[in-house]
PDB file of N, CA and C in Angstrom:
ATOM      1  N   UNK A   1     -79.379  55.327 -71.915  1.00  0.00           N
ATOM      2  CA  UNK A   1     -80.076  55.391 -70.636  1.00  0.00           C
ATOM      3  C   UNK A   1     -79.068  55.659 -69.519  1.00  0.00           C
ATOM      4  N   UNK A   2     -79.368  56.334 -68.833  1.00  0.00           N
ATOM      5  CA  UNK A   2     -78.300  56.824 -67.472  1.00  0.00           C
ATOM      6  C   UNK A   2     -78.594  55.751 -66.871  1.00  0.00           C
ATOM      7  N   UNK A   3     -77.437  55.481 -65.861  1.00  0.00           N
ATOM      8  CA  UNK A   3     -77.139  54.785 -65.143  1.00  0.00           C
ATOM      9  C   UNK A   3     -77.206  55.084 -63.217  1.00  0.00           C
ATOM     10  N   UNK A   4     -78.043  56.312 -63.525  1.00  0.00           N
ATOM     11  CA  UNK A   4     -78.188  56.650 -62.312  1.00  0.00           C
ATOM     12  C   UNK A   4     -79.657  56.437 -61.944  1.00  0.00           C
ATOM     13  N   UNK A   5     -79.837  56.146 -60.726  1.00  0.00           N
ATOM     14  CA  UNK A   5     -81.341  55.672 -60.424  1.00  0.00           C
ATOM     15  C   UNK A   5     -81.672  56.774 -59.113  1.00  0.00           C
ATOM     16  N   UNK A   6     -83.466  56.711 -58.973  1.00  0.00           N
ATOM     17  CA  UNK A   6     -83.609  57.821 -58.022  1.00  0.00           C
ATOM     18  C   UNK A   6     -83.615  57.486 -56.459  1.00  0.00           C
ATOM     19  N   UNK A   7     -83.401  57.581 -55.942  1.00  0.00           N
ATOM     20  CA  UNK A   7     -83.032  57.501 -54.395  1.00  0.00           C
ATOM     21  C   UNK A   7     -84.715  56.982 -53.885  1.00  0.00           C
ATOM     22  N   UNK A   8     -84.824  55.934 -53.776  1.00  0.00           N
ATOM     23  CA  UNK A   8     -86.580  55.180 -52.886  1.00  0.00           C
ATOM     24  C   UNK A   8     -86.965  56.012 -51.551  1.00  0.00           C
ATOM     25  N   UNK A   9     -85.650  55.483 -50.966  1.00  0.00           N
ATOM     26  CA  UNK A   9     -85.576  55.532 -49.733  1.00  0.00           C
ATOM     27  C   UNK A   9     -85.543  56.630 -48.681  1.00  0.00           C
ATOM     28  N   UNK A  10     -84.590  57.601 -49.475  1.00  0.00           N
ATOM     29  CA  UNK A  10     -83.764  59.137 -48.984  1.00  0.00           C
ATOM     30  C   UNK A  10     -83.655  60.086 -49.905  1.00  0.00           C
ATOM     31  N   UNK A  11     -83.997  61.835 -49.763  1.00  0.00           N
ATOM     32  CA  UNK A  11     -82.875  62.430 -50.434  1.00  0.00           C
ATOM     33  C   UNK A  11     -81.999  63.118 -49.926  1.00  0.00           C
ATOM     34  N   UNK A  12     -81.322  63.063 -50.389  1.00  0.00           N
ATOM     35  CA  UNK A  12     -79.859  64.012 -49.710  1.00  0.00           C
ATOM     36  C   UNK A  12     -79.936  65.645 -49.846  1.00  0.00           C
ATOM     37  N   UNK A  13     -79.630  66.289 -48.942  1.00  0.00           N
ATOM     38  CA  UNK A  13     -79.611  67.812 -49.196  1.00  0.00           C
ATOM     39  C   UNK A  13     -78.255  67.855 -48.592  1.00  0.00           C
ATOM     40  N   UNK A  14     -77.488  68.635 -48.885  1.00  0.00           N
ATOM     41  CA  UNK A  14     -76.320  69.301 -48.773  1.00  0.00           C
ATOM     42  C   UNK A  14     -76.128  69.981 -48.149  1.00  0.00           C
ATOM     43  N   UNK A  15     -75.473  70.434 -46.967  1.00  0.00           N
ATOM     44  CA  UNK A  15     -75.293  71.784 -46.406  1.00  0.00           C
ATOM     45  C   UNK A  15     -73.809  71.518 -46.784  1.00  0.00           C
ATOM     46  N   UNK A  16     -72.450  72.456 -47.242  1.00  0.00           N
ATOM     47  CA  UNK A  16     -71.707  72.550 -47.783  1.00  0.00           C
ATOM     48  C   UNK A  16     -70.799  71.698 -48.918  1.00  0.00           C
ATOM     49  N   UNK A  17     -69.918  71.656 -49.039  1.00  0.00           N
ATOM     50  CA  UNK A  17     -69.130  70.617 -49.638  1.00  0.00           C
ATOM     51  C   UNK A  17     -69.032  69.367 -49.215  1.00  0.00           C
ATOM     52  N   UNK A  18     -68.862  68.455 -50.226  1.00  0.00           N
ATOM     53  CA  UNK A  18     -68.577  66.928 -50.234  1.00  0.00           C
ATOM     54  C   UNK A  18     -66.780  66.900 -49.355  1.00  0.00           C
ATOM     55  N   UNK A  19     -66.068  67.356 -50.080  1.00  0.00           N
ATOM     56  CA  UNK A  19     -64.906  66.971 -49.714  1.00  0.00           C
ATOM     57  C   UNK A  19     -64.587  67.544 -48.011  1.00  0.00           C
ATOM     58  N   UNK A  20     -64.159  66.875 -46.728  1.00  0.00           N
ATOM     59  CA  UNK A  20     -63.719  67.124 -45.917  1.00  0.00           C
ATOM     60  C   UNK A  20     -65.375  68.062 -44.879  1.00  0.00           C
ATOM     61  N   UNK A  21     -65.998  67.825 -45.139  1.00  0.00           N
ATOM     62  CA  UNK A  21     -67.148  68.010 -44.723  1.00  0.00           C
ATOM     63  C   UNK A  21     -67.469  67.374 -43.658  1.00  0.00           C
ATOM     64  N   UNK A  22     -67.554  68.568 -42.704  1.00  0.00           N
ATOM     65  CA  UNK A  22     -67.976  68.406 -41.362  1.00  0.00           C
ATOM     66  C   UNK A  22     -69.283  68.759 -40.629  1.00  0.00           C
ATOM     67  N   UNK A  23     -69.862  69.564 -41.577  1.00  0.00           N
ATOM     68  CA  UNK A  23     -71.549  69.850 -41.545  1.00  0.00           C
ATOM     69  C   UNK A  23     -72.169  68.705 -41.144  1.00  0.00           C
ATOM     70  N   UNK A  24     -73.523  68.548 -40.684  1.00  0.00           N
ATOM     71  CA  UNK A  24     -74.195  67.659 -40.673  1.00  0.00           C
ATOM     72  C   UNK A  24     -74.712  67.817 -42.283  1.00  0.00           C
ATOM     73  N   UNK A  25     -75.526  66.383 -42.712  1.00  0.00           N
ATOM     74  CA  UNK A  25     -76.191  66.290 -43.537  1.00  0.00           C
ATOM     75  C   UNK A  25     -77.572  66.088 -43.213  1.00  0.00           C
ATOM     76  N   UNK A  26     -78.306  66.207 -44.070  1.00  0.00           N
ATOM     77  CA  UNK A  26     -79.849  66.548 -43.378  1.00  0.00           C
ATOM     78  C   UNK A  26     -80.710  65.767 -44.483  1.00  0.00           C
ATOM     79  N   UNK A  27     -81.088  64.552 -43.696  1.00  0.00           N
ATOM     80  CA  UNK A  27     -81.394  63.323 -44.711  1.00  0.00           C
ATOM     81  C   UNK A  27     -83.456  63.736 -44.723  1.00  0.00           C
ATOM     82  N   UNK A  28     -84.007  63.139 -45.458  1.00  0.00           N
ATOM     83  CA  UNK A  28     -85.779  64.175 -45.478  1.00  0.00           C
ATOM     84  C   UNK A  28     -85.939  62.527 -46.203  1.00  0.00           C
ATOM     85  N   UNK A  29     -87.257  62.120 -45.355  1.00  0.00           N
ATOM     86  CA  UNK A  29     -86.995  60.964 -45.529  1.00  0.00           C
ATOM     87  C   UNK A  29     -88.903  60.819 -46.133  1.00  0.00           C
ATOM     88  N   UNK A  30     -89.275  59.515 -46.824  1.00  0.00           N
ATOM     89  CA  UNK A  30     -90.498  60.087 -47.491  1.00  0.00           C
ATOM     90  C   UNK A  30     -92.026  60.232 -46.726  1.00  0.00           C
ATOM     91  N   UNK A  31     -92.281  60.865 -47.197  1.00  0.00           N
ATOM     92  CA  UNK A  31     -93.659  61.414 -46.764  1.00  0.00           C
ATOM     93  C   UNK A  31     -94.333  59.990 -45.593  1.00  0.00           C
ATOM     94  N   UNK A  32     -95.001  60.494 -44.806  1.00  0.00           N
ATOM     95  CA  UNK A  32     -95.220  60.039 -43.855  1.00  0.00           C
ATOM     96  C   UNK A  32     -94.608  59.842 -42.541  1.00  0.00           C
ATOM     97  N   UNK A  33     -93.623  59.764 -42.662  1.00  0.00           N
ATOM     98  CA  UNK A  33     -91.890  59.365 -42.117  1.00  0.00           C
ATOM     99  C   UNK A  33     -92.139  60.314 -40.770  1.00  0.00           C
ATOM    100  N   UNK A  34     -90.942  59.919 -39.912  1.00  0.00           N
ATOM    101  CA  UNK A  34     -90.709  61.115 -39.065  1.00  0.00           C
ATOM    102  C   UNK A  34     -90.011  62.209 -39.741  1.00  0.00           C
ATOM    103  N   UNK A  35     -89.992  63.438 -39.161  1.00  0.00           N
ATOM    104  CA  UNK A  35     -89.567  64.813 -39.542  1.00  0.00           C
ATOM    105  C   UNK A  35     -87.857  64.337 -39.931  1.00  0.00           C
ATOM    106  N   UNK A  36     -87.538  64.992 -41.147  1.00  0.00           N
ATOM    107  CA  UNK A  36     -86.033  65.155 -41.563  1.00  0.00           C
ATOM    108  C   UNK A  36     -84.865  65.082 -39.604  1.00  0.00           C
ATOM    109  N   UNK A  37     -83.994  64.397 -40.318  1.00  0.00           N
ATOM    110  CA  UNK A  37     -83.660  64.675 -38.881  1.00  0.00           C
ATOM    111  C   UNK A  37     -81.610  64.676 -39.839  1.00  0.00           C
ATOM    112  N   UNK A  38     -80.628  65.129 -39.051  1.00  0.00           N
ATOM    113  CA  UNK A  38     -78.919  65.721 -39.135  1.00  0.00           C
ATOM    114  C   UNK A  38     -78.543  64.530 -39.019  1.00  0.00           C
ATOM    115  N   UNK A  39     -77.573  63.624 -39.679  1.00  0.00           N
ATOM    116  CA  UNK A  39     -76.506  62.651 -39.516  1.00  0.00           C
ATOM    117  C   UNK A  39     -74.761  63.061 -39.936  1.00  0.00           C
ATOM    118  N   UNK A  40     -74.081  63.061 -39.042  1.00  0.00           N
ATOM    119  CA  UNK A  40     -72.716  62.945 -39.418  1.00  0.00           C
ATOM    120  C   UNK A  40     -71.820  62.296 -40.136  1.00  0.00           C
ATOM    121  N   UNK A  41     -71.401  62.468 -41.319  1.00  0.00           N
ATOM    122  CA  UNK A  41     -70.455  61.359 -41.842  1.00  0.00           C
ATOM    123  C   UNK A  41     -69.211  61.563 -41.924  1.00  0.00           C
ATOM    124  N   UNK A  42     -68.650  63.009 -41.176  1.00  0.00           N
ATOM    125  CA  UNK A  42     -66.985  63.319 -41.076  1.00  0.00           C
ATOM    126  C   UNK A  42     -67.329  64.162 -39.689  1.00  0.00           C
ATOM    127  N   UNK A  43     -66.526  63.756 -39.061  1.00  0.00           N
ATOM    128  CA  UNK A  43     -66.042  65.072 -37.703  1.00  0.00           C
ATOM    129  C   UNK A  43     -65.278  65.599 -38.040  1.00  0.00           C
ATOM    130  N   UNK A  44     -65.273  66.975 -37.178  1.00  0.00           N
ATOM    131  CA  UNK A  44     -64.374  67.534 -37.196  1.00  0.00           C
ATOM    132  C   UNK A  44     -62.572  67.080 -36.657  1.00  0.00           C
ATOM    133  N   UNK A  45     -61.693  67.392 -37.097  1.00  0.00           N
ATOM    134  CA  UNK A  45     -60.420  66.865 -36.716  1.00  0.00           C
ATOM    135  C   UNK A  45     -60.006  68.122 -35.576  1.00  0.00           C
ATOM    136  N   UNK A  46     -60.318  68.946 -35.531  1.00  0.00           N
ATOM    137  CA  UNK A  46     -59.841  70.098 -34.841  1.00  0.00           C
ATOM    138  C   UNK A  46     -61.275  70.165 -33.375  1.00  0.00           C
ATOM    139  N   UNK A  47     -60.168  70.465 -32.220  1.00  0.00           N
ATOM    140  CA  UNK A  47     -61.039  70.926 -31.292  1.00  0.00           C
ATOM    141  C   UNK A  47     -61.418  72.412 -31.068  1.00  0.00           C
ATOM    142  N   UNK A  48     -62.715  72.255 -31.234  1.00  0.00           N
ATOM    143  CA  UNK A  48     -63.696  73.767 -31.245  1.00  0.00           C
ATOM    144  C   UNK A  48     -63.544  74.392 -30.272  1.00  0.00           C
ATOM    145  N   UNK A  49     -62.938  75.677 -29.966  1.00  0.00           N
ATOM    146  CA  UNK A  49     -63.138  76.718 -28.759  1.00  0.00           C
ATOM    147  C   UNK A  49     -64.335  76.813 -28.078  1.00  0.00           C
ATOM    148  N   UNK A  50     -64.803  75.708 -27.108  1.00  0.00           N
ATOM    149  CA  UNK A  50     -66.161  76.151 -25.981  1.00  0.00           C
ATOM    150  C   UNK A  50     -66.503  77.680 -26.309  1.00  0.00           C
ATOM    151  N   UNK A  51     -65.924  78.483 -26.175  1.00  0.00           N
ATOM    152  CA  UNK A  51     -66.675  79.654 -26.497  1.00  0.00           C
ATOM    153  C   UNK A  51     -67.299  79.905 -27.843  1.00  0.00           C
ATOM    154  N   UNK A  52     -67.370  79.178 -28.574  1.00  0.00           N
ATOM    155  CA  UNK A  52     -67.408  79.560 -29.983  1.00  0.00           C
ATOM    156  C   UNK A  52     -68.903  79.021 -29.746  1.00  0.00           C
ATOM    157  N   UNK A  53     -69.054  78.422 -29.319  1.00  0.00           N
ATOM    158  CA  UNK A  53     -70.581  77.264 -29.002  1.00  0.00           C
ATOM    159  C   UNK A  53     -71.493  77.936 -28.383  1.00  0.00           C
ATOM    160  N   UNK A  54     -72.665  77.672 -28.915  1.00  0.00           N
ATOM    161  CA  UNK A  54     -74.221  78.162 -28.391  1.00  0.00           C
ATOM    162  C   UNK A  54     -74.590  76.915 -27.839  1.00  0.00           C
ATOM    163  N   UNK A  55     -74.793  76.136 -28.620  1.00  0.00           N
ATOM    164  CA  UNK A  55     -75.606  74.843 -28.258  1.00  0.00           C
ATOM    165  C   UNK A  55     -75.132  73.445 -28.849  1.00  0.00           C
ATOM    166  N   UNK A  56     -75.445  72.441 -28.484  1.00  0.00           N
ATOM    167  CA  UNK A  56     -75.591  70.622 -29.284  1.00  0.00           C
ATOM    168  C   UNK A  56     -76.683  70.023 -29.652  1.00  0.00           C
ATOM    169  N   UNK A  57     -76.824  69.101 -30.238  1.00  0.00           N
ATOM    170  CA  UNK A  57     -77.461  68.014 -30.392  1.00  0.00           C
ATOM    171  C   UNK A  57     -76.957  66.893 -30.329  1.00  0.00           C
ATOM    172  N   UNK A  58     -77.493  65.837 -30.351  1.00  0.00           N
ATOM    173  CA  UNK A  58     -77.083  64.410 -30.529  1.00  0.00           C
ATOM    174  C   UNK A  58     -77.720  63.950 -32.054  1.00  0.00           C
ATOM    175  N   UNK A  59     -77.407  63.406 -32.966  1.00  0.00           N
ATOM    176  CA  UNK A  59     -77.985  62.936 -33.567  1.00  0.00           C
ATOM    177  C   UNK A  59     -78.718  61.453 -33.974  1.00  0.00           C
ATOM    178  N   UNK A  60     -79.628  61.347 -34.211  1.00  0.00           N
ATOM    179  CA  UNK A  60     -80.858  60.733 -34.556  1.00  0.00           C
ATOM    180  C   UNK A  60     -79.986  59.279 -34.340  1.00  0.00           C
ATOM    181  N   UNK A  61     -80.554  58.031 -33.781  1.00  0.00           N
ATOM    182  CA  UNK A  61     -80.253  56.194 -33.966  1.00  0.00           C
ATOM    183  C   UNK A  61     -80.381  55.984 -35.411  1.00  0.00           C
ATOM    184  N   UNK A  62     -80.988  56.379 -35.980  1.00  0.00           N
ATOM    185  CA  UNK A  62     -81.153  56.058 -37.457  1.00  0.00           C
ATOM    186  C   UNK A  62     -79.973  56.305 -38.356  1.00  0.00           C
ATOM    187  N   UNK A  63     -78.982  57.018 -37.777  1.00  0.00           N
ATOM    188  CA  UNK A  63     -78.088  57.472 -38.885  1.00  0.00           C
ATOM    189  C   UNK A  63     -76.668  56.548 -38.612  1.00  0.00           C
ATOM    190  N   UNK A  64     -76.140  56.026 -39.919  1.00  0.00           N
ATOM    191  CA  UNK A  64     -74.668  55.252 -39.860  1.00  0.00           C
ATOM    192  C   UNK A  64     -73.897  55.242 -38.944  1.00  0.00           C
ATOM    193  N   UNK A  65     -73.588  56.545 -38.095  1.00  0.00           N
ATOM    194  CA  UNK A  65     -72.334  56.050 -37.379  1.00  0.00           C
ATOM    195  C   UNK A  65     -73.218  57.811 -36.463  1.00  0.00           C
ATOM    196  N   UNK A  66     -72.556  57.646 -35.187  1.00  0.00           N
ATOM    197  CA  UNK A  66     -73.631  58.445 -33.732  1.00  0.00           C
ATOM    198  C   UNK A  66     -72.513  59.736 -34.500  1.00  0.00           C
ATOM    199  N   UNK A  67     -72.828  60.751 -33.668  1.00  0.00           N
ATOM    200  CA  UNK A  67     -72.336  62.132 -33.964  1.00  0.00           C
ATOM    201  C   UNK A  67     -72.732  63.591 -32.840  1.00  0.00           C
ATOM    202  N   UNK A  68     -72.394  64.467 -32.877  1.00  0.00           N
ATOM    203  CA  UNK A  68     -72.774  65.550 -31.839  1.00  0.00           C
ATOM    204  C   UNK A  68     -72.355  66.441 -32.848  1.00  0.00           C
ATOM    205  N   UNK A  69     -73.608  67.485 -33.052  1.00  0.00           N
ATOM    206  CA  UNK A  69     -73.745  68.910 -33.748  1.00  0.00           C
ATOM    207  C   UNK A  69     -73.361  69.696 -32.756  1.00  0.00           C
ATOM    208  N   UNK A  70     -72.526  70.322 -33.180  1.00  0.00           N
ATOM    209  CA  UNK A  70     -72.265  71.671 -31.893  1.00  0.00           C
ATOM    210  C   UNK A  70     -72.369  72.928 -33.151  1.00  0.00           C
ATOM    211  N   UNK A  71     -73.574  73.753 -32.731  1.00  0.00           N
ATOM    212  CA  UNK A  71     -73.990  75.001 -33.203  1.00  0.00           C
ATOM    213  C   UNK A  71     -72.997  76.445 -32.504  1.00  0.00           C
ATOM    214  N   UNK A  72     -72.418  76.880 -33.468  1.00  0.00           N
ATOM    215  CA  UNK A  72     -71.386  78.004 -32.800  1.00  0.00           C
ATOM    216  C   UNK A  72     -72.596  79.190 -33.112  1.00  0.00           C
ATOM    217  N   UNK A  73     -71.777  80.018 -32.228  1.00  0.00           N
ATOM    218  CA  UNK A  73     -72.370  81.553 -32.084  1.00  0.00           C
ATOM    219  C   UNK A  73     -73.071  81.867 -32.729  1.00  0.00           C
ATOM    220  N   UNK A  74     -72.335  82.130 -34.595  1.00  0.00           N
ATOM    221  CA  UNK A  74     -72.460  82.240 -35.665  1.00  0.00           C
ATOM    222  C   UNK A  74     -73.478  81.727 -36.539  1.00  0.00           C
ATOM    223  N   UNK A  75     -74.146  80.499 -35.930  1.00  0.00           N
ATOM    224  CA  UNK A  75     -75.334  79.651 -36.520  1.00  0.00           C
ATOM    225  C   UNK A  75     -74.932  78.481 -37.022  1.00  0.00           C
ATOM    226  N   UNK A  76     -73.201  78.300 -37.258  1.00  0.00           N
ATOM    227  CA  UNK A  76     -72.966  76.798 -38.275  1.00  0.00           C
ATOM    228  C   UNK A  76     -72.906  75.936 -37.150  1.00  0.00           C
ATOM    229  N   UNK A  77     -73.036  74.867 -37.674  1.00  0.00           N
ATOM    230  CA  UNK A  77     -73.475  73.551 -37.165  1.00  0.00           C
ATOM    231  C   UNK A  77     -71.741  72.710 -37.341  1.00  0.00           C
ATOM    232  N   UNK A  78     -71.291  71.763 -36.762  1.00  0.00           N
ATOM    233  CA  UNK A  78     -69.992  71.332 -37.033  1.00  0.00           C
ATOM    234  C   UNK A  78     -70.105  69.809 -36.269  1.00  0.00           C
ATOM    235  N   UNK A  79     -70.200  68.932 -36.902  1.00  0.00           N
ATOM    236  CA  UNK A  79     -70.091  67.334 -36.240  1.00  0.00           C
ATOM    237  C   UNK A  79     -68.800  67.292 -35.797  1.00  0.00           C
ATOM    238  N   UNK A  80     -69.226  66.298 -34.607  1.00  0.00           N
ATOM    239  CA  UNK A  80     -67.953  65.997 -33.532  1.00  0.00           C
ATOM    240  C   UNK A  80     -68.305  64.543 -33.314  1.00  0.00           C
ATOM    241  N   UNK A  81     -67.504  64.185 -32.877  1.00  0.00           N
ATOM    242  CA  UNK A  81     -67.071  62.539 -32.377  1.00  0.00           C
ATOM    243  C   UNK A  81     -67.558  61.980 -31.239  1.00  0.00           C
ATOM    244  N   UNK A  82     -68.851  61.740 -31.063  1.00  0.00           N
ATOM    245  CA  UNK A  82     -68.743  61.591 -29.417  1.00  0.00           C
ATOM    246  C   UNK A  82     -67.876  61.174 -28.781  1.00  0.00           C
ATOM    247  N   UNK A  83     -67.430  60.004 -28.836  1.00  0.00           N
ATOM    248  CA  UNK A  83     -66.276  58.970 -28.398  1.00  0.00           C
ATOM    249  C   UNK A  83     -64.927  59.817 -27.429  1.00  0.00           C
ATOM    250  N   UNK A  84     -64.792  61.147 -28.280  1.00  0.00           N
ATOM    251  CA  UNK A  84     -63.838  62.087 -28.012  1.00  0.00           C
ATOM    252  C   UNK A  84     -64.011  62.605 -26.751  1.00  0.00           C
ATOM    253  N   UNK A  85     -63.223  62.610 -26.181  1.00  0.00           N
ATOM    254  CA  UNK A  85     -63.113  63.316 -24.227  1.00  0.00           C
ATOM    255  C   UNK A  85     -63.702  64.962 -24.700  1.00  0.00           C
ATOM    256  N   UNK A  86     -62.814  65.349 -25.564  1.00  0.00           N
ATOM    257  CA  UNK A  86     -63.031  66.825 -25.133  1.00  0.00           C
ATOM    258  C   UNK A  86     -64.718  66.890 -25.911  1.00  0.00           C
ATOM    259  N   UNK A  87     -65.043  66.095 -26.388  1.00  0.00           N
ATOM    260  CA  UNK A  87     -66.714  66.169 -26.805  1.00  0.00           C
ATOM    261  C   UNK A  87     -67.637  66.130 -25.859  1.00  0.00           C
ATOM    262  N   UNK A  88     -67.405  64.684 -25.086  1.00  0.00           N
ATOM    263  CA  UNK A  88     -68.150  64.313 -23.980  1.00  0.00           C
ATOM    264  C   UNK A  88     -68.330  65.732 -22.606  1.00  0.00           C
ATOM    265  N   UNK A  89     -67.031  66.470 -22.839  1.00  0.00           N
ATOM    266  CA  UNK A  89     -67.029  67.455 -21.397  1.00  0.00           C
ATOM    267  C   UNK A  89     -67.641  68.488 -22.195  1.00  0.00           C
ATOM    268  N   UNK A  90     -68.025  68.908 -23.326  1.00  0.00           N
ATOM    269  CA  UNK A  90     -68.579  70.076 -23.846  1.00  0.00           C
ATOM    270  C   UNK A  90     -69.747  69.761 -23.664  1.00  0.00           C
ATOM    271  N   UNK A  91     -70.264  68.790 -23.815  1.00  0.00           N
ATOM    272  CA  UNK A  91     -71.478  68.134 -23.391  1.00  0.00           C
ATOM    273  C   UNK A  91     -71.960  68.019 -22.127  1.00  0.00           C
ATOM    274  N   UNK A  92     -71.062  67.599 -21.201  1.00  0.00           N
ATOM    275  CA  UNK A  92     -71.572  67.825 -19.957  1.00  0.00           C
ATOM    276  C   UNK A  92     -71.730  68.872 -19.652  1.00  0.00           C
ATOM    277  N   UNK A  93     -70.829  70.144 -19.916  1.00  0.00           N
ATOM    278  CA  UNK A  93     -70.811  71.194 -19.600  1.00  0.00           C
ATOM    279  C   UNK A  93     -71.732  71.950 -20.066  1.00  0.00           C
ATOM    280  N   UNK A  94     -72.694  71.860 -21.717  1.00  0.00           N
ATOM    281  CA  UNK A  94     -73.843  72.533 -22.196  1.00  0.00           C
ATOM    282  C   UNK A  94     -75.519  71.921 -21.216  1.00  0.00           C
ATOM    283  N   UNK A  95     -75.094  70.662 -20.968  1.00  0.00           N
ATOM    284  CA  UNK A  95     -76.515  70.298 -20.279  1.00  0.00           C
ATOM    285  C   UNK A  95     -76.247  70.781 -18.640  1.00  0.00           C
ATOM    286  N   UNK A  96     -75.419  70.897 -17.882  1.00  0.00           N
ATOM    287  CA  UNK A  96     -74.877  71.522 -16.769  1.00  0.00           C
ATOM    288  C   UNK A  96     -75.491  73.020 -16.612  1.00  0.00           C
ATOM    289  N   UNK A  97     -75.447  73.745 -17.840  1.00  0.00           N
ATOM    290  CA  UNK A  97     -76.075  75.526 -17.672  1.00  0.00           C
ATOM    291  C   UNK A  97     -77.400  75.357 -18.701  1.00  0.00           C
TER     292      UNK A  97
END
């Protein structure tokens, strides 16, 4: 018998790799629920070129530890730190225009 059991609660979908993964993850939670919503579990270590950026989010109270999606040009999505200065001013600066 495996020793693996099925998830009650959550399932996990993946948007890239496990290791060093800075994607959001995109938790789909069960039927009835509110709509799937992005949680962060690695930021990025590197600061993102403002220009590279379309847009943010904040992500959801529900998720382990707070986070900011910043969507580049390109369409990828990349978690950031709120806590971080240069996060907070990309932020001011996307709700500002």
């Amino acid at each position: 018998m495996s020793s693996l059991r099925p998830l009650n609660s959550a399932l996990l979908f993946l948007q890239g790799s496990f290791a060093g993964c800075t994607q959001p993850i995109l938790l789909s939670l069960p039927v009835g629920s509110d709509p799937p919503t992005s949680c962060c579990f690695t930021y990025t270590a590197k600061k993102i070129p403002r220009n590279y950026i379309a847009d943010f989010y904040e992500t959801n109270s529900r998720c382990s530890q707070p986070g900011v999606v910043f969507t580049t040009k390109k369409g990828r999505e990349i978690c950031a730190n709120p806590a971080e200065k240069w996060v907070q001013e990309y932020m001011d600066h996307f709700e500002l225009n």
